[in-house]
C-alpha atoms as a PDB file:
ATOM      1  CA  UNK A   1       0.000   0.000   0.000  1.00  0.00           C
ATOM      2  CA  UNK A   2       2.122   2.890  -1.240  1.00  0.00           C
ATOM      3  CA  UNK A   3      -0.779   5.187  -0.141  1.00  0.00           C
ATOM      4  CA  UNK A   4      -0.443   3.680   3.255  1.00  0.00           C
ATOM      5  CA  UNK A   5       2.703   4.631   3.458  1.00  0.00           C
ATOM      6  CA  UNK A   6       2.818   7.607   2.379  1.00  0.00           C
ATOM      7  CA  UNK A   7       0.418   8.460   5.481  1.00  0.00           C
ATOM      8  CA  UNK A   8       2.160   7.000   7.584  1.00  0.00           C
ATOM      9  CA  UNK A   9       5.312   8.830   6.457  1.00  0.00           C
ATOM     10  CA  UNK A  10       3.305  12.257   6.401  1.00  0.00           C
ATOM     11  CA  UNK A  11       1.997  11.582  10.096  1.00  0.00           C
ATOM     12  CA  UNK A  12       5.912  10.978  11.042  1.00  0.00           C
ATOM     13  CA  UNK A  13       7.013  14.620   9.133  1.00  0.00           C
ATOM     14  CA  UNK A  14       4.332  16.332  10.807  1.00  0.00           C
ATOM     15  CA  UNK A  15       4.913  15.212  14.332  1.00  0.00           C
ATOM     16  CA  UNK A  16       7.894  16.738  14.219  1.00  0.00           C
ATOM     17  CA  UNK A  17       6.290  19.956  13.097  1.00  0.00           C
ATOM     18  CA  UNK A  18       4.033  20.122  16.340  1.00  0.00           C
ATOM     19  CA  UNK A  19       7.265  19.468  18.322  1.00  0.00           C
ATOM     20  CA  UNK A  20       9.324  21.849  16.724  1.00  0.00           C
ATOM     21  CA  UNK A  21       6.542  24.695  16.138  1.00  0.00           C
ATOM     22  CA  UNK A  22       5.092  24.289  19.906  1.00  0.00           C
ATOM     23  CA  UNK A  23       8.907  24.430  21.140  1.00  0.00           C
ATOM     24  CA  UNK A  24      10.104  27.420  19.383  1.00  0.00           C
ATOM     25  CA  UNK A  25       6.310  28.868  20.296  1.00  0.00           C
ATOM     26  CA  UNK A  26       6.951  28.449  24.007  1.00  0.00           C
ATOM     27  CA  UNK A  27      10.063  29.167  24.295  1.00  0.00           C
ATOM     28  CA  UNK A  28       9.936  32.736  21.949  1.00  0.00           C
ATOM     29  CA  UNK A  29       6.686  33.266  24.476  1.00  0.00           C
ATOM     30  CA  UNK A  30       8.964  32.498  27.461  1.00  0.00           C
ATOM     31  CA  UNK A  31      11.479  35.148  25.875  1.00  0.00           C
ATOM     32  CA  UNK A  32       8.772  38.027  25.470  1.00  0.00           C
ATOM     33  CA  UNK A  33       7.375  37.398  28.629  1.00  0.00           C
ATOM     34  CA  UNK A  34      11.234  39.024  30.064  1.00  0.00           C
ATOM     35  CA  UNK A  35      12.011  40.855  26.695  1.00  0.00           C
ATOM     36  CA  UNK A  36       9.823  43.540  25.957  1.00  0.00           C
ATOM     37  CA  UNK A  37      11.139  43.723  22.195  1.00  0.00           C
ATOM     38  CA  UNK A  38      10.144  39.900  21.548  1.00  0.00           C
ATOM     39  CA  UNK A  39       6.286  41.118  21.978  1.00  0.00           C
ATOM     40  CA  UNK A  40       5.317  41.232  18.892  1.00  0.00           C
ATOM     41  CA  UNK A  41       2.094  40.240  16.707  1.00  0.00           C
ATOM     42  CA  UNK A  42       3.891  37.521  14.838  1.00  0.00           C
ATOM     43  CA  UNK A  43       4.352  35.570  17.924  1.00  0.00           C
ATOM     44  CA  UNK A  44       1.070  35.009  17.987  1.00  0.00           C
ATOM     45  CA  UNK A  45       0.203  34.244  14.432  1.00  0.00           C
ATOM     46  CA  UNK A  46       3.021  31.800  14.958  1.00  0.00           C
ATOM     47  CA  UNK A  47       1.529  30.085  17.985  1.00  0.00           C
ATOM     48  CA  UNK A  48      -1.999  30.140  16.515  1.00  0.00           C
ATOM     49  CA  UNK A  49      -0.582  27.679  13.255  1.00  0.00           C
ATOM     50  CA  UNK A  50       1.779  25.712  15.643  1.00  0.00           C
ATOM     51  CA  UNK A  51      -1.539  24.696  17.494  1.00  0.00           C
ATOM     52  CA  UNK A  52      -3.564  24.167  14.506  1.00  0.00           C
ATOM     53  CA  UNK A  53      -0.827  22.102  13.175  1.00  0.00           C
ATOM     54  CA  UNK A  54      -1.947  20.055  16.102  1.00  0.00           C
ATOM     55  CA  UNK A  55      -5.601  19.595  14.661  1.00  0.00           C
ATOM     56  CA  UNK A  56      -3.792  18.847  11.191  1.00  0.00           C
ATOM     57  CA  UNK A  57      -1.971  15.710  12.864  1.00  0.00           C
ATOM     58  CA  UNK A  58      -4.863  14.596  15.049  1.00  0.00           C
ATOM     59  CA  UNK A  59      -6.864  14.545  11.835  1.00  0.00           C
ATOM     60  CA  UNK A  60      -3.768  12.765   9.524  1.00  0.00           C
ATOM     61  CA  UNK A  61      -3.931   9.897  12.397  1.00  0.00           C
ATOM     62  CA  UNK A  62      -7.637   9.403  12.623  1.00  0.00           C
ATOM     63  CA  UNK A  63      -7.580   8.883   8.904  1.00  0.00           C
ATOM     64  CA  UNK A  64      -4.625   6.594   9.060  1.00  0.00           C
ATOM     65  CA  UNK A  65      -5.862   4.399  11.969  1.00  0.00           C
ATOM     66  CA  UNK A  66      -9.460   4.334  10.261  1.00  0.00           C
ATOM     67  CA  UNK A  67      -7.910   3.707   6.667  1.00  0.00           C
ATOM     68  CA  UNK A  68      -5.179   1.304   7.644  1.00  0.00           C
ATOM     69  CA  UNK A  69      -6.673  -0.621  10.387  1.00  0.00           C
ATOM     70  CA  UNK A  70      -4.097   0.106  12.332  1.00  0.00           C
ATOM     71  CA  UNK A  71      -3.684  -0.349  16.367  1.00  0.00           C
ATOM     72  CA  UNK A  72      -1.641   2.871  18.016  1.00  0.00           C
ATOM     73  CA  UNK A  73       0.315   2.006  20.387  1.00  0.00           C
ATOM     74  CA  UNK A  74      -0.708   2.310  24.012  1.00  0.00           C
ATOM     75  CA  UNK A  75      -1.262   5.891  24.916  1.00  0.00           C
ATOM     76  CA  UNK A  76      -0.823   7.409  21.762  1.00  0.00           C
ATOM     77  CA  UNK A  77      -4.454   8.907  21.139  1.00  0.00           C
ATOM     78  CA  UNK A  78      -3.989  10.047  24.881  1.00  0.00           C
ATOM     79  CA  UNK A  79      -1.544  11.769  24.129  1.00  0.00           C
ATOM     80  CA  UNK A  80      -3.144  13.158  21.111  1.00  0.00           C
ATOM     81  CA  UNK A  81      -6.181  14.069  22.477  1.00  0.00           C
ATOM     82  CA  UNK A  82      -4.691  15.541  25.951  1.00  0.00           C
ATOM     83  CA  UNK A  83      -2.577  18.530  22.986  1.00  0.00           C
ATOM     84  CA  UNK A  84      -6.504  19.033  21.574  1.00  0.00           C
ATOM     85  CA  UNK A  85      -7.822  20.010  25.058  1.00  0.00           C
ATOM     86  CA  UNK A  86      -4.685  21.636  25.928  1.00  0.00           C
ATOM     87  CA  UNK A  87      -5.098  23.986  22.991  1.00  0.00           C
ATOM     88  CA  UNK A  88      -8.894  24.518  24.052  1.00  0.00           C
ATOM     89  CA  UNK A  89      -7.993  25.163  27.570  1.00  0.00           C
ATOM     90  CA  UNK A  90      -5.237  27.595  26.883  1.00  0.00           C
ATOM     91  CA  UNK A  91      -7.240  29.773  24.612  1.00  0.00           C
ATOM     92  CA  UNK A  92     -10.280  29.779  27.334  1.00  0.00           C
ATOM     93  CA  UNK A  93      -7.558  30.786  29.752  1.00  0.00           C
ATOM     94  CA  UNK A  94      -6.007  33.840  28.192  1.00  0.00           C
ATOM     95  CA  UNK A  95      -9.339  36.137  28.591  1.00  0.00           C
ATOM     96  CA  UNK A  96      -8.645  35.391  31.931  1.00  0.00           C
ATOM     97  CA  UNK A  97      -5.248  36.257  32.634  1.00  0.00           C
ATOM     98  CA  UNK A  98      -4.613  39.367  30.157  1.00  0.00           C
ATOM     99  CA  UNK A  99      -1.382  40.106  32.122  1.00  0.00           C
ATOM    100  CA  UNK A 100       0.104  36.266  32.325  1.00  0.00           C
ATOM    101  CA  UNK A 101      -0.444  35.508  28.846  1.00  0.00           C
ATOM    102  CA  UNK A 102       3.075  35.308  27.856  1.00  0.00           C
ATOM    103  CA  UNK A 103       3.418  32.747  30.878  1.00  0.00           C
ATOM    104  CA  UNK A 104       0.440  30.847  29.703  1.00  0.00           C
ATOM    105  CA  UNK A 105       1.507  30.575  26.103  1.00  0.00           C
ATOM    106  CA  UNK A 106       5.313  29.616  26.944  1.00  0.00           C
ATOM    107  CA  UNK A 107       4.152  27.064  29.590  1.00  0.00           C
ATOM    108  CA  UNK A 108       1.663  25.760  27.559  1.00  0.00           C
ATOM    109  CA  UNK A 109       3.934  25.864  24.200  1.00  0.00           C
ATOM    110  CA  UNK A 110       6.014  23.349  26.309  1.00  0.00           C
ATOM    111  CA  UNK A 111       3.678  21.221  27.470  1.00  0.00           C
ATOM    112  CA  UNK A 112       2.364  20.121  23.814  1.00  0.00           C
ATOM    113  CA  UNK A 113       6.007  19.737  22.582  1.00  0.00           C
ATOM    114  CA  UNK A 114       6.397  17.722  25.642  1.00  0.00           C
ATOM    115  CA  UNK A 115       2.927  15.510  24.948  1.00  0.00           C
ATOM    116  CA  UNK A 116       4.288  15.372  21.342  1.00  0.00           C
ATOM    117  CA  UNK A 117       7.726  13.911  22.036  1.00  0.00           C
ATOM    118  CA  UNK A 118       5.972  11.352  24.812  1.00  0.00           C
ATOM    119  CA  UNK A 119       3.447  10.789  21.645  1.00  0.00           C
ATOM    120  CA  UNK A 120       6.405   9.815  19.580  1.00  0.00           C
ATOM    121  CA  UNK A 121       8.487   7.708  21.833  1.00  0.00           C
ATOM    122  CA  UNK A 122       5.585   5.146  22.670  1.00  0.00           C
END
């Protein structure tokens, strides 16, 4: 199945994107959260496509499992799932704490490159 494949290749590729994209988000959030000159709109039009890469990969392994008939292995839609709801929770959070969003955004960045790598490793 060189369409199976293929998926399965593309679901690989992009898990690195949420890792990498959720990293760099957290961490540039961490940095403008003590550096007044890293405040800047792109941040967040960089952390808004880093989480809906998230959706993108969530949606590439639902397709795979259901088109494959494949098992994940233990965990893994856990994992998945928990970075949905994290996203959710973080954006109902920042109306909430205007003047800890940078905090928010860098600990929460984190987090979903952590649940990434731990989705990878399994």
């Amino acid at each position: 199945m060189i369409l199976g494949a293929a998926a399965r290749d593309a679901h690989a590729a992009v898990a690195w994107v949420v890792v990498i994209a959720n990293g760099a988000a957290g961490l540039w959030a961490l940095g403008a959260h003590a550096v007044g000159t890293l405040r800047r709109r792109a941040l967040w039009w960089f952390t808004v496509v880093a989480q809906l890469v998230i959706f993108v990969q969530a949606g590439l392994g639902v397709w795979l499992q259901s088109s494959e008939d494949l098992e994940p292995p233990d965990f893994h839609i856990l994992y998945g799932f928990t970075m949905l709801i994290a996203v959710a929770i973080l954006y109902s959070y920042q109306v909430q704490m205007p003047e800890h969003r940078y905090l928010l955004y860098a600990g929460g960045g984190l987090f979903l490159m952590g649940m990434g790598v731990r989705a990878m490793i399994i």
